[in-house]
C-alpha atoms as a PDB file:
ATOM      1  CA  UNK A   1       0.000   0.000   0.000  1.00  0.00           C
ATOM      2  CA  UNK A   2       1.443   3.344  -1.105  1.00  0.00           C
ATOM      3  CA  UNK A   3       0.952   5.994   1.280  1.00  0.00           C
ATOM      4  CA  UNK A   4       2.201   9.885   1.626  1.00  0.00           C
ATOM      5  CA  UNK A   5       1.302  11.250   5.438  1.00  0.00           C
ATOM      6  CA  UNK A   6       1.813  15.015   5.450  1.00  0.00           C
ATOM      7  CA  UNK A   7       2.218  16.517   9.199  1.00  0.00           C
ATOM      8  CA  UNK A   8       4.182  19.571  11.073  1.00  0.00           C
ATOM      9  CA  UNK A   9       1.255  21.813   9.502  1.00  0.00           C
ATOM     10  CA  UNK A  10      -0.397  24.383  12.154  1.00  0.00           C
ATOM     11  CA  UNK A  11      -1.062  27.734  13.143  1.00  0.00           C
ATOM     12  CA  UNK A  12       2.027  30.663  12.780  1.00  0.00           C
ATOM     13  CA  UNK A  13       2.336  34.054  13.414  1.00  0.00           C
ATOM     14  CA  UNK A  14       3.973  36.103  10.144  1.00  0.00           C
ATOM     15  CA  UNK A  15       7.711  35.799  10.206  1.00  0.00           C
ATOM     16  CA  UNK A  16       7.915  32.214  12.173  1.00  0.00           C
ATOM     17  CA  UNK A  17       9.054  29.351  10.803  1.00  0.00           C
ATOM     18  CA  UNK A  18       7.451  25.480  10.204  1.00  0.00           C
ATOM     19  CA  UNK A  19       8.994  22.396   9.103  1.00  0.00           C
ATOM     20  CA  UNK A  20       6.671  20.003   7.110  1.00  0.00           C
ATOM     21  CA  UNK A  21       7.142  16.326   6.593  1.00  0.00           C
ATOM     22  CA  UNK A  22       5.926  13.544   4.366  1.00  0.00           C
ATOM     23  CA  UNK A  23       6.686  10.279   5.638  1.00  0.00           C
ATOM     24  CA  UNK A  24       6.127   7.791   2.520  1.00  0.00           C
ATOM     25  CA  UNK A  25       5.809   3.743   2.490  1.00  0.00           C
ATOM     26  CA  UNK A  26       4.610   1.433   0.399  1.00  0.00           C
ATOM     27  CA  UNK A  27       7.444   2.063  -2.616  1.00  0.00           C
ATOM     28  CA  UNK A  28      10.694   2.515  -3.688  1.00  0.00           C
ATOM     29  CA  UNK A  29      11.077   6.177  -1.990  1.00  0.00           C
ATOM     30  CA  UNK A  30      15.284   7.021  -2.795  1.00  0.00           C
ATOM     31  CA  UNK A  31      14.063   5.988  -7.081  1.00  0.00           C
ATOM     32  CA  UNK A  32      11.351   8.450  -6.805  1.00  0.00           C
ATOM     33  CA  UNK A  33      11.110  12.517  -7.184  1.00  0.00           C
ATOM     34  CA  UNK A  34       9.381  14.025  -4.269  1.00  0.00           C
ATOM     35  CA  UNK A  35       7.521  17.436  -4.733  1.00  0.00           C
ATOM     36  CA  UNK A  36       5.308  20.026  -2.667  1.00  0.00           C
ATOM     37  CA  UNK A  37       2.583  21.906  -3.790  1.00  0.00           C
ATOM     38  CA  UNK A  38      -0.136  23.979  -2.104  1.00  0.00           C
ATOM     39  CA  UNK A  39      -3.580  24.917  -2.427  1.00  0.00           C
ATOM     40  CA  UNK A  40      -4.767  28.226  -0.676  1.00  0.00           C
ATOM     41  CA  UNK A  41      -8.711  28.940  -0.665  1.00  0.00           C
ATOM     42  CA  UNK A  42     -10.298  30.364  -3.874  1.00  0.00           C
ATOM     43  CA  UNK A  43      -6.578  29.471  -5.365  1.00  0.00           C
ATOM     44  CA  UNK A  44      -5.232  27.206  -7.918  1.00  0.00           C
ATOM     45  CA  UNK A  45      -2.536  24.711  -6.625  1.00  0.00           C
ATOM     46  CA  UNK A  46       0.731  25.924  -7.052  1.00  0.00           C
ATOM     47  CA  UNK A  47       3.979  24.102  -7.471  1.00  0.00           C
ATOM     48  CA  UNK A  48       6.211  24.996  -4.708  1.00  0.00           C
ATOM     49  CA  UNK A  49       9.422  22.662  -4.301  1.00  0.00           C
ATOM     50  CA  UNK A  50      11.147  19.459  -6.086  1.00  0.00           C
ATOM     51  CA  UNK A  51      13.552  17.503  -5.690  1.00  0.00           C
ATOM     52  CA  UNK A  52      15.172  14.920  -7.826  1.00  0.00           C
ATOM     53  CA  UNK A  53      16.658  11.750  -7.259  1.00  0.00           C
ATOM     54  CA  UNK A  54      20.117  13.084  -7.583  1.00  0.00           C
ATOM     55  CA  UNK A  55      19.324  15.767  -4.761  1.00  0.00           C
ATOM     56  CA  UNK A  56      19.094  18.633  -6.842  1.00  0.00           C
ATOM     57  CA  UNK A  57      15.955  21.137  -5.723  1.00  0.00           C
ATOM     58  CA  UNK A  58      14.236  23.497  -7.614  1.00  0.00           C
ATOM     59  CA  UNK A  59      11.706  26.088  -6.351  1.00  0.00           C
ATOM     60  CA  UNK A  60       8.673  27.423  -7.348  1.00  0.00           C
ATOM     61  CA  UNK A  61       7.202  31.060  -6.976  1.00  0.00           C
ATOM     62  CA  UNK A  62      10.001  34.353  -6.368  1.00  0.00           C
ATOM     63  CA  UNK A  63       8.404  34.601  -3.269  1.00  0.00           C
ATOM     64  CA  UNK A  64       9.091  30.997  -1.936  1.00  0.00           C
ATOM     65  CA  UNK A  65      12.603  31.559  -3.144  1.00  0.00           C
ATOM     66  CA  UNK A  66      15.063  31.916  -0.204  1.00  0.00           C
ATOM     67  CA  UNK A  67      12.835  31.425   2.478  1.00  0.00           C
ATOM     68  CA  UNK A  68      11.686  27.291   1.430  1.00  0.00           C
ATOM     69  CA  UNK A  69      14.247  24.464   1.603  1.00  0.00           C
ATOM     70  CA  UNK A  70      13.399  21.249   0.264  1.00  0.00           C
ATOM     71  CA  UNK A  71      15.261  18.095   1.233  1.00  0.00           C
ATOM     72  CA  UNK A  72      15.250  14.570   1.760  1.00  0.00           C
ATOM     73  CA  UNK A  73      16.146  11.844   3.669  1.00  0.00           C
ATOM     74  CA  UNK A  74      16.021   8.530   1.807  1.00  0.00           C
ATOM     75  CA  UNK A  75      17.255   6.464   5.133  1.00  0.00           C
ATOM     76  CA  UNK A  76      14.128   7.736   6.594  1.00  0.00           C
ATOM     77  CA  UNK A  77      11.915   7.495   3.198  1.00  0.00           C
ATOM     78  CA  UNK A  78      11.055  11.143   4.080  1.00  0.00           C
ATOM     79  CA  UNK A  79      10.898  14.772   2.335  1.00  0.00           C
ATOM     80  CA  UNK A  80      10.728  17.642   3.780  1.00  0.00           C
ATOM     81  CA  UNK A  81      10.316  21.319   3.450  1.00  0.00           C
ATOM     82  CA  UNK A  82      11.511  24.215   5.804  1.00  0.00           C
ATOM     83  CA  UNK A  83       9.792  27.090   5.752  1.00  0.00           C
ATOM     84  CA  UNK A  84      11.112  29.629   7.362  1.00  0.00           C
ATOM     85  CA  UNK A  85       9.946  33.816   7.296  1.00  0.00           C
ATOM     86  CA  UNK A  86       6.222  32.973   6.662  1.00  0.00           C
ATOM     87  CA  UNK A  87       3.703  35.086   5.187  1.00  0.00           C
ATOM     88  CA  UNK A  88      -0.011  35.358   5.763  1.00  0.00           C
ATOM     89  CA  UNK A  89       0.014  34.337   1.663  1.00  0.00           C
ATOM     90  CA  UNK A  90       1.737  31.166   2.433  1.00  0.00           C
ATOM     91  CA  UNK A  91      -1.520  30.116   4.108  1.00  0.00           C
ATOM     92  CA  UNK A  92      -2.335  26.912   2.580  1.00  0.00           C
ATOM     93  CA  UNK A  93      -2.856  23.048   2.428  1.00  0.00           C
ATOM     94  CA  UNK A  94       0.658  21.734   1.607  1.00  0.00           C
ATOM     95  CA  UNK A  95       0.779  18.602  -0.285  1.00  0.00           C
ATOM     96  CA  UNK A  96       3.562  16.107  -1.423  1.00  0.00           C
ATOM     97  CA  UNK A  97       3.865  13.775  -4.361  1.00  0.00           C
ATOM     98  CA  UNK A  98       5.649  11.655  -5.538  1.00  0.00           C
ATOM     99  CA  UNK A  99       6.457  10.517  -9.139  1.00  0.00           C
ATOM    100  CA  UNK A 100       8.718   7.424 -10.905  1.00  0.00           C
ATOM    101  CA  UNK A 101       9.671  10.212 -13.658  1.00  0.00           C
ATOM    102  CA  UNK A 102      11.557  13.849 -13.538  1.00  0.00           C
ATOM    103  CA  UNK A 103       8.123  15.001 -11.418  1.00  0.00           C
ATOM    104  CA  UNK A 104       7.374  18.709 -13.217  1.00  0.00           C
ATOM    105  CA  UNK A 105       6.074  22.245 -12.105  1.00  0.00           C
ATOM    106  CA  UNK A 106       2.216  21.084 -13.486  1.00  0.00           C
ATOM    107  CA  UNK A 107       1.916  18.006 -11.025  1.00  0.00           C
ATOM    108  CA  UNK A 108       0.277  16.383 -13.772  1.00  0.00           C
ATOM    109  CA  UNK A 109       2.482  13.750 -13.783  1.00  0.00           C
ATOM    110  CA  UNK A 110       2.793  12.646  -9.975  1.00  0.00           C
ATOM    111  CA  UNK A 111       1.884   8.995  -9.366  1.00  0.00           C
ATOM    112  CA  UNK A 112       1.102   9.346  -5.724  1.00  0.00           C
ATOM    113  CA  UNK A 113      -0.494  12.232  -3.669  1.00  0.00           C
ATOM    114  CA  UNK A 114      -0.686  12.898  -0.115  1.00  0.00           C
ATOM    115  CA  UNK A 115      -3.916  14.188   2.399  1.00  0.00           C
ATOM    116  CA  UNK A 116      -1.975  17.601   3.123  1.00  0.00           C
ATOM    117  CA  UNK A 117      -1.647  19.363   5.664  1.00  0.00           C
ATOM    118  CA  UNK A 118      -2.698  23.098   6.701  1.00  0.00           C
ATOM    119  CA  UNK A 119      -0.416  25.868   7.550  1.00  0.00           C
ATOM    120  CA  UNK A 120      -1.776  28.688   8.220  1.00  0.00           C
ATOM    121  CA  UNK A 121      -0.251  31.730   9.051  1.00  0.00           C
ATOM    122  CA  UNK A 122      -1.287  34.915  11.000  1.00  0.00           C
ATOM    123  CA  UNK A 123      -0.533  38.528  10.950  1.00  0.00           C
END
C-alpha cells in the first residue's frame, strides 16, 4: 500500500518558521522525485518545491525563493520542506507527491499524492 502522510502543519504568526514532513511507504522512496505543492482557498494549486533523485531542488514562486528548503532523507523514506519567514500568503494546504519520472512544475504527472496538511499563518 502506497501511502504519503503530510504533518508539522499548524497555526504561525507572520515571520515564524514550520517544518513540514511527508513520511512515505509502500514504494521505492530514494528511485522516486518528491515534490510540494499547495492549495490556498479560492486558489489554484501551485507548485512549490522538487527535488530529484540526484538531490538537486528546484523552487517554485520568487516569493518561496530563499525562504523554502526542500530536502530529503532517503534512510528515513522522508521529504521535507523548511519554511522559514512565513507570510499570511503562504496560508495553505501543503501537499507532497511523488512521481517514478523527472516530477514537473504542473503536477500532472505525480503517481502518488498525499492528504496535506494546513499551515496557516497569522498577521
Amino acid at each position: 500500500q502506497v501511502q504519503l502522510v503530510e504533518s508539522g502543519g499548524g497555526l504561525v504568526q507572520a515571520g515564524g518558521s514550520l517544518r513540514l514532513s511527508c513520511a512515505a511507504s509502500g514504494f521505492t522512496f530514494s528511485r522516486y522525485t518528491m515534490g510540494w505543492f499547495r492549495r490556498a482557498p479560492g486558489r489554484e494549486r501551485e507548485f512549490v518545491a522538487i527535488i530529484w533523485r540526484s538531490g538537486r531542488t528546484s523552487y517554485g514562486a520568487d516569493s518561496v525563493k530563499g525562504r523554502f528548503t526542500i530536502s530529503r532523507d532517503n534512510a528515513k523514506n522522508t521529504v521535507y520542506l523548511q519554511m522559514n519567514s512565513l507570510k499570511p500568503e503562504d496560508t495553505a494546504v501543503y501537499y507532497c507527491a511523488a512521481d517514478a519520472g523527472g516530477g514537473g512544475v504542473t503536477g500532472s504527472n505525480y503517481d502518488y499524492w498525499g492528504q496535506g496538511t494546513q499551515v496557516t499563518v497569522s498577521s
